[in-house]
Protein backbone atom coordinates (compact mmCIF):
# COMPACT_ATOMS: atom_id res chain seq x y z
CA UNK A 1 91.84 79.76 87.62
CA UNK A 2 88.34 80.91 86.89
CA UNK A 3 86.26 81.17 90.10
CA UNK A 4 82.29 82.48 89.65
CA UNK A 5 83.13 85.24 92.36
CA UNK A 6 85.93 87.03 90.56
CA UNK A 7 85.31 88.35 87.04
CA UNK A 8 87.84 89.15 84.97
CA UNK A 9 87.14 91.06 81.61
CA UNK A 10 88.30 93.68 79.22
CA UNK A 11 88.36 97.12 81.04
CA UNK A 12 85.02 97.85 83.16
CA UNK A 13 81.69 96.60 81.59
CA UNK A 14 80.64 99.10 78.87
CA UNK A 15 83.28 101.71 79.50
CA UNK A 16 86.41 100.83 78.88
CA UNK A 17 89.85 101.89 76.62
CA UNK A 18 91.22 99.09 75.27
CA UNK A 19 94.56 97.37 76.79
CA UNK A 20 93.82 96.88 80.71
CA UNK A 21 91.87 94.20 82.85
CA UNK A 22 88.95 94.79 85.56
CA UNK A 23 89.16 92.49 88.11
CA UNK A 24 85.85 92.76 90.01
CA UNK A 25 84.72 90.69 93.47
CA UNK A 26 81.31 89.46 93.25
CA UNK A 27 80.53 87.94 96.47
CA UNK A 28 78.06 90.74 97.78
CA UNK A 29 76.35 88.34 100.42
CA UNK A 30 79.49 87.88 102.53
CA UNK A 31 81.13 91.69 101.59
CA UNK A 32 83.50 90.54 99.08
CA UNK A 33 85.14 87.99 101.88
CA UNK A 34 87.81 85.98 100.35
CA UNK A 35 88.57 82.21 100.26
CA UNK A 36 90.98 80.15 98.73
CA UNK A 37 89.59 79.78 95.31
CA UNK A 38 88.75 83.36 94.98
CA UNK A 39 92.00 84.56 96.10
CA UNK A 40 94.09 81.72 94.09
CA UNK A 41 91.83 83.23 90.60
CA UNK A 42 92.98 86.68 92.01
CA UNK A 43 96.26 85.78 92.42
CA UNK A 44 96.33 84.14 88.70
CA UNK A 45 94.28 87.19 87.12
CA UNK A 46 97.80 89.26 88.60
CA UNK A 47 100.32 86.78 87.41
CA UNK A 48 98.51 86.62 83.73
CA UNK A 49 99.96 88.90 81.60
CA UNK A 50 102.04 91.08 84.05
CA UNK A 51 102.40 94.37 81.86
CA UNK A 52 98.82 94.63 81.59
CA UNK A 53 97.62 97.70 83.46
CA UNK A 54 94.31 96.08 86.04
CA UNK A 55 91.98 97.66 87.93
CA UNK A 56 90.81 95.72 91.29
CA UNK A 57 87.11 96.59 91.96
CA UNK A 58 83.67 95.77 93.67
CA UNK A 59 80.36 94.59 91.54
CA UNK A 60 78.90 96.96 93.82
CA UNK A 61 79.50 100.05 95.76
CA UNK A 62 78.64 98.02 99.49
CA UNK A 63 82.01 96.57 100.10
CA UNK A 64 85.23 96.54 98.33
CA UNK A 65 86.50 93.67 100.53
CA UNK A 66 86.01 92.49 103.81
CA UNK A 67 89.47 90.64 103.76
CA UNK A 68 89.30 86.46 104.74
CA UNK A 69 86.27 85.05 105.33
CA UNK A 70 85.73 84.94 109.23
CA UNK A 71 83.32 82.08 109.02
CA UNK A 72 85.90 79.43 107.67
CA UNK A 73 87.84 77.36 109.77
CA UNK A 74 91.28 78.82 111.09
CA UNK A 75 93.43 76.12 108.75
CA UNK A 76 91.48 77.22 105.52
CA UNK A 77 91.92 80.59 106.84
CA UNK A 78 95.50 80.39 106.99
CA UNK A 79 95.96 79.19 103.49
CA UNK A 80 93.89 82.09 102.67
CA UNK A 81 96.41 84.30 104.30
CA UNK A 82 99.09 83.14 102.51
CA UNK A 83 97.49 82.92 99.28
CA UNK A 84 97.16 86.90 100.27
CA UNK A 85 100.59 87.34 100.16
CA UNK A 86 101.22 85.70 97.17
CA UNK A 87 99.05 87.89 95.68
CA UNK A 88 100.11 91.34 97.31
CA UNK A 89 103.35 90.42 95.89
CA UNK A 90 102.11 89.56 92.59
CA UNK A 91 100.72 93.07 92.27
CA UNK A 92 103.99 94.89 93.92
CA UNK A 93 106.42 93.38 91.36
CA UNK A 94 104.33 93.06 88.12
CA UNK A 95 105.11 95.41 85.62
CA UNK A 96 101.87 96.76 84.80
CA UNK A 97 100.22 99.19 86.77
CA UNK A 98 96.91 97.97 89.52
CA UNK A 99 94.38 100.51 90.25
CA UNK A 100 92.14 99.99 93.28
CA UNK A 101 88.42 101.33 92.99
CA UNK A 102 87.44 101.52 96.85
CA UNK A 103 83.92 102.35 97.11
CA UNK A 104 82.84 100.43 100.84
CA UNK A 105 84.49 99.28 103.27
CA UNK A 106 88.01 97.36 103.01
CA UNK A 107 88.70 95.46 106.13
CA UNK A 108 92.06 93.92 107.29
CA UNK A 109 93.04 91.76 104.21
CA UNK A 110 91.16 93.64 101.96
CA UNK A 111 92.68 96.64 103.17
CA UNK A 112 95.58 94.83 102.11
CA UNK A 113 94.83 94.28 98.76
CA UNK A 114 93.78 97.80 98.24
CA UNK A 115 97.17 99.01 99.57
CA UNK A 116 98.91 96.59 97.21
CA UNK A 117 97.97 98.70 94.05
CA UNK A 118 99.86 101.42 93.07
CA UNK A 119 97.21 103.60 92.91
CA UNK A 120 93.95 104.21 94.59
CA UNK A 121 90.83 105.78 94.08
CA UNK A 122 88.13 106.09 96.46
CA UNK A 123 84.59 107.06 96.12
CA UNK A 124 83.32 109.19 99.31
CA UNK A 125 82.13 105.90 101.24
CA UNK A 126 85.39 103.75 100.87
CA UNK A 127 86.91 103.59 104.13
CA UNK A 128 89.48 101.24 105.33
CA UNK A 129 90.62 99.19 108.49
CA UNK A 130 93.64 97.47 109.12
CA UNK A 131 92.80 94.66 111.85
CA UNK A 132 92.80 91.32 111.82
CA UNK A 133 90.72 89.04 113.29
CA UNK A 134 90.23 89.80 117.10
CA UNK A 135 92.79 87.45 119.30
CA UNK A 136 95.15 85.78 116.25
CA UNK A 137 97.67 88.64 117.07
CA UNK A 138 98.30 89.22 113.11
CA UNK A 139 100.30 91.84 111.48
CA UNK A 140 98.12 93.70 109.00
CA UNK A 141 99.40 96.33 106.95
CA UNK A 142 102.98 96.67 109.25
CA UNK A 143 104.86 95.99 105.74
CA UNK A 144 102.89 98.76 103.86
CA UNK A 145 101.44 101.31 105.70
CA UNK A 146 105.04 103.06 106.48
CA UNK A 147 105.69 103.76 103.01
CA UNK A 148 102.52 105.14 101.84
CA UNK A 149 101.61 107.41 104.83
CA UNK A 150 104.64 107.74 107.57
CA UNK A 151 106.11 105.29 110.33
CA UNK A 152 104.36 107.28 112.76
CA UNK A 153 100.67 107.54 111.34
CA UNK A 154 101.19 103.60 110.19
CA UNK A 155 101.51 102.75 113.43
CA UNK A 156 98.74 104.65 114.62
CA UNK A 157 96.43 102.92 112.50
CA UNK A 158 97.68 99.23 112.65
CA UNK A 159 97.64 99.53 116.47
CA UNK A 160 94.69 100.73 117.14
CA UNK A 161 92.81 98.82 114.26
CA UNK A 162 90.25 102.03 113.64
CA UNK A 163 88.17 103.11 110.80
CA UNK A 164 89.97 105.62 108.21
CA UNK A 165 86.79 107.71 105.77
CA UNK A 166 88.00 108.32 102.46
CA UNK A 167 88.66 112.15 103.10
CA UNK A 168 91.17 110.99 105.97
CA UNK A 169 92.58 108.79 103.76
CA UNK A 170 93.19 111.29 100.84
CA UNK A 171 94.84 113.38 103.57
CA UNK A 172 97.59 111.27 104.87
CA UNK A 173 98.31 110.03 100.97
CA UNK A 174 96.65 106.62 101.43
CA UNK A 175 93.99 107.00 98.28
CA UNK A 176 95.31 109.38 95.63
CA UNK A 177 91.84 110.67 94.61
CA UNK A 178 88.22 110.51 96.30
CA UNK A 179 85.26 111.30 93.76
CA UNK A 180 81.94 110.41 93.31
CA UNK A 181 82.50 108.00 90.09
CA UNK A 182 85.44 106.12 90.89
CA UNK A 183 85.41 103.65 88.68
CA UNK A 184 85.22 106.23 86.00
CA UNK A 185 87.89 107.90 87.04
CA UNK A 186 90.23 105.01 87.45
CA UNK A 187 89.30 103.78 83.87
CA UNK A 188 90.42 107.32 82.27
CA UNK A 189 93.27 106.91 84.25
CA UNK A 190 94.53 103.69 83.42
CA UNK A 191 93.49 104.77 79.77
CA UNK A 192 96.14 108.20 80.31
CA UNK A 193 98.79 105.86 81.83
CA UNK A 194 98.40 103.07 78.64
CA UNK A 195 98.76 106.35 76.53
CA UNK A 196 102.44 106.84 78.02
CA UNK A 197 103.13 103.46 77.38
CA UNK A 198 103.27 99.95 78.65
CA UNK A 199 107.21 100.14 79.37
CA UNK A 200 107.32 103.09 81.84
CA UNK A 201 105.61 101.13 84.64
CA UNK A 202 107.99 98.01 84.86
CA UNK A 203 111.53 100.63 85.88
CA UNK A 204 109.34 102.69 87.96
CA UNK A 205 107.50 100.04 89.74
CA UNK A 206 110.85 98.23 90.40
CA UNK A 207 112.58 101.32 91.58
CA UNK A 208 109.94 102.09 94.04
CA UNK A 209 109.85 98.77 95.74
CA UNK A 210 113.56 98.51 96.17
CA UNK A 211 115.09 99.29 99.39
CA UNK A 212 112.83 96.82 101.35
CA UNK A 213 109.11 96.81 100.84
CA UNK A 214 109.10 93.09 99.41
CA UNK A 215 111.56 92.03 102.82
CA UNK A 216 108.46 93.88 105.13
CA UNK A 217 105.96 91.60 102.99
CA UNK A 218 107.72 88.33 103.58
CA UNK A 219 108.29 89.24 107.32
CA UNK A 220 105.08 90.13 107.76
CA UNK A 221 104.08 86.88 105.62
CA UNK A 222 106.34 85.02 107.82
CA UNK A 223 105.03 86.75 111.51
CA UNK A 224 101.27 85.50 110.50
CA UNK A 225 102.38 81.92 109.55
CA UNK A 226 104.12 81.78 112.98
CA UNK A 227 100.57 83.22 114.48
CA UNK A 228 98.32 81.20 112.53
CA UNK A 229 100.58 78.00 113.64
CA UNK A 230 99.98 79.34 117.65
CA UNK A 231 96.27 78.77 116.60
């Protein structure tokens, strides 16, 4: 579904190896916030051509993603939030690799979607928060956050809600590299992992999300439907 706030094209504009999608938010006046019709054309840009490798990116280096878009009502929020979902899931079982280019802020479901892809790359002012709105009593990142970085430093951060600065985040294994052209270095990468070919990422991908990760997602799915009904 084409919606004017996600653009999807061959590789980044200008730059890019042949063989993988960008995927770039271009809502800069509300931080990238999502709504239903940009996360449905984000969740059909995923679902596409699933061995395609995609990078997930900004227009612009002010905000990756600011998550749902506070200023709709709570219903059109909550199909938002499930739309999310879909989506996270989209990106955790397709074959092809995702690539996240943080370089602002990624709040609560954007921090989500950033922690969806396999792989991260931050420039030096991504940083990353995994709250909710305040009073819904969501689950944001519960499903995710153990895997990538420990039980105990998950917690940590999905309690407390605070900020995480790339450098943090390179520490505790949430980004994989922090660098002053991110997008550039995501593109070579994708180009080195279409040079290993486009069959490696489907076994490993599967293999890695065995042994629970997709039953966290649907509780966690399932614990914000319950919440978003108490609303």
């Amino acid at each position: 579904m084409l919606h004017p706030s996600v653009l999807v094209q061959p590789g980044p504009a200008g730059s890019a190896p042949p063989g993988f999608l960008s995927v770039r938010l271009d809502r800069p006046e509300r931080r990238n916030a999502l709504d239903a019709g940009m996360t449905r054309a984000l969740l059909d840009a995923f679902r596409a051509d699933p061995a395609v490798p995609v990078l997930i990116e900004s227009t612009g280096p002010g905000a990756f993603c600011a998550g749902a878009d506070l200023t709709l009502p709570d219903r059109e929020r909550a199909v938002v939030s499930d739309l999310l979902y879909d989506t996270y899931e989209a990106m955790v079982t397709r074959a092809g690799p995702v690539i996240a280019v943080v370089e602002g802020p990624a709040v609560g479901g954007g921090a989500q979607l950033a922690g969806a892809a396999d792989l991260r790359i931050a420039g030096p002012r991504g940083r990353f928060r995994w709250t909710g709105p305040p009073g819904r009593g969501l689950a944001v990142g519960a499903w995710l956050l153990p895997g990538l970085i420990g039980r105990g430093a998950a917690l940590e951060l999905t309690l407390t809600g605070r900020w995480v600065e790339a450098l943090e985040a390179l520490r505790l294994g949430l980004v994989n590299r922090v660098g002053d052209e991110p997008g550039k270095v995501a593109a070579e990468l994708a180009g080195d992992l279409l040079a290993h070919g486009a069959a490696v990422g489907g076994p490993v991908k599967r293999i890695a999300s065995a042994g629970g990760l997709l039953d966290m997602l649907r509780a966690e799915r399932e614990a914000n439907r319950a919440a978003w009904g108490r609303a």
